[in-house]
Protein backbone atom coordinates (compact mmCIF):
# COMPACT_ATOMS: atom_id res chain seq x y z
CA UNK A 1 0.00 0.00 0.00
CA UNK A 2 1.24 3.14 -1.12
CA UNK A 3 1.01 6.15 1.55
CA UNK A 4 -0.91 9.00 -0.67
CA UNK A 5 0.13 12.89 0.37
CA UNK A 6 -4.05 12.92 0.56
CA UNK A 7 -7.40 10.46 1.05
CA UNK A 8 -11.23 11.54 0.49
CA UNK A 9 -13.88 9.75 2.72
CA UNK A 10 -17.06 9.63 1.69
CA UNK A 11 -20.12 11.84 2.75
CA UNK A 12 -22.35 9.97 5.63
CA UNK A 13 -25.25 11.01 3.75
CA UNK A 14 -25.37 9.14 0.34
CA UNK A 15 -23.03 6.18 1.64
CA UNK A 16 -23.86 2.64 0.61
CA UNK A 17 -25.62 1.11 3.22
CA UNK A 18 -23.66 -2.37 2.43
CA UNK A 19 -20.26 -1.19 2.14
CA UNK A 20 -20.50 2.30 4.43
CA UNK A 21 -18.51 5.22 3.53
CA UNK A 22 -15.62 4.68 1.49
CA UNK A 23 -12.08 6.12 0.65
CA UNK A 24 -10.36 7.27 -1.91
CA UNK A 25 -7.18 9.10 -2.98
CA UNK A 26 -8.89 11.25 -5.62
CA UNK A 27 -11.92 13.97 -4.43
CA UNK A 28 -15.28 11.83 -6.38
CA UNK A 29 -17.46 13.40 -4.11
CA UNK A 30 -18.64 16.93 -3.74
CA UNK A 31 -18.18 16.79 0.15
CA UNK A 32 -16.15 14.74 0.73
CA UNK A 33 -13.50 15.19 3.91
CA UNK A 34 -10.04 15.37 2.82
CA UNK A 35 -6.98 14.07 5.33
CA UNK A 36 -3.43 15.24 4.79
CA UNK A 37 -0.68 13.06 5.53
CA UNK A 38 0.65 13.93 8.98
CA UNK A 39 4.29 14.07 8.37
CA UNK A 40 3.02 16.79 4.82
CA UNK A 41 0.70 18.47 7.28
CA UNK A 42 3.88 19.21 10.33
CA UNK A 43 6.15 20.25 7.64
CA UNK A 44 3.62 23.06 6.24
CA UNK A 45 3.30 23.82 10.02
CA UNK A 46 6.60 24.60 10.72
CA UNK A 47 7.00 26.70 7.45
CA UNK A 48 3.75 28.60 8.61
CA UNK A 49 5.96 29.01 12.24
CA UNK A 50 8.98 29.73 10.62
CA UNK A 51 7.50 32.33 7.94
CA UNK A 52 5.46 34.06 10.87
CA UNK A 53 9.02 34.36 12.97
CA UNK A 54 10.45 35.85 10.43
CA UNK A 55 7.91 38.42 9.63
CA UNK A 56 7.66 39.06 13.53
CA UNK A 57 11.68 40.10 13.15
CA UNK A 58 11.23 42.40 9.93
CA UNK A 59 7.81 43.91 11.66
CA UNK A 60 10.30 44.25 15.23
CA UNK A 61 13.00 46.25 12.62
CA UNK A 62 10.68 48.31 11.21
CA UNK A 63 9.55 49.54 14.63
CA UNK A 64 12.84 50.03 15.51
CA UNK A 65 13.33 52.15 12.58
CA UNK A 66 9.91 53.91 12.78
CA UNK A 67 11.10 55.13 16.19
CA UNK A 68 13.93 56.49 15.02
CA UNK A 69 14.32 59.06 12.72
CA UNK A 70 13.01 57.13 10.16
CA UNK A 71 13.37 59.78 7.48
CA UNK A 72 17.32 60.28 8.19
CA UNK A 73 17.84 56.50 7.94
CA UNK A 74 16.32 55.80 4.50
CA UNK A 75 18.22 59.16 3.13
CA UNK A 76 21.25 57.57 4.56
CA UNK A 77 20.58 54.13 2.63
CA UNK A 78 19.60 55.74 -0.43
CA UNK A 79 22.49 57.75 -0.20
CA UNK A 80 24.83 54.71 0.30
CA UNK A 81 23.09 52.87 -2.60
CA UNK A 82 21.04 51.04 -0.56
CA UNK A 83 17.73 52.22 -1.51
CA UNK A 84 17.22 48.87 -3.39
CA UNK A 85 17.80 46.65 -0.53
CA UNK A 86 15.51 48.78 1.78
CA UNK A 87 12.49 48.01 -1.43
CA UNK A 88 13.32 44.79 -1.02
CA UNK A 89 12.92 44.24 2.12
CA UNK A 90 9.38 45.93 1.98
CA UNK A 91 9.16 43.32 -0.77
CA UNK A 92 9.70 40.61 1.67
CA UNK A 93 7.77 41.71 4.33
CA UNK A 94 4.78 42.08 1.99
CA UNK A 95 5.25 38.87 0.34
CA UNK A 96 5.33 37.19 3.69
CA UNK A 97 2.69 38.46 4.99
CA UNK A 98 0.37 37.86 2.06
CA UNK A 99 1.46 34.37 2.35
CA UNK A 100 0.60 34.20 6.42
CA UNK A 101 -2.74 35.27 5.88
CA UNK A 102 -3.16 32.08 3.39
CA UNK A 103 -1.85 29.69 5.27
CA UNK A 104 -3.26 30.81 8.40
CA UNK A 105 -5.50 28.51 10.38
């Protein structure tokens, strides 16, 4: 037997009364209940952890530099040639937190 990343079970209502509710590793039913491996489903949750730890840290920066004299620092990077790090971090940030909110439980 082959262990499939996900199984379907059957809707209770409709179910063969002989057989009961069956599985299967393709979605043949409109409601059916889908199950995730375990060992897929704890790696997505420790990407969801480690994705929301690291958006904690940029959010903590950007605090950090919204106390300070924000205006003075970003001069200074653009100044320095750093203007398109300081995008991409906004990048990142963005991008990881549009990817929390879908992965969110």
């Amino acid at each position: 037997m082959s262990d499939h990343e996900r199984i379907y079970l059957e809707p209770s209502p409709g179910a063969d009364e002989d057989y009961g509710r069956q599985w299967c590793q393709h979605n043949v039913w409109d409601e059916a209940t889908e199950y995730v491996r375990a060992d897929l489903h704890e790696v997505l949750i420790q990407e969801r952890d480690r994705l929301r730890e690291a958006l904690k840290r940029m959010e903590d920066c950007f605090e950090q530099l919204a106390a300070t004299r924000t205006h003075e620092v970003y001069a200074a990077m653009i100044d320095s040639g750093q203007g398109q790090a300081l995008l991409d971090l906004d990048n990142a940030r963005r991008n990881a937190r549009d990817v929390l909110r879908e992965i969110r439980p």
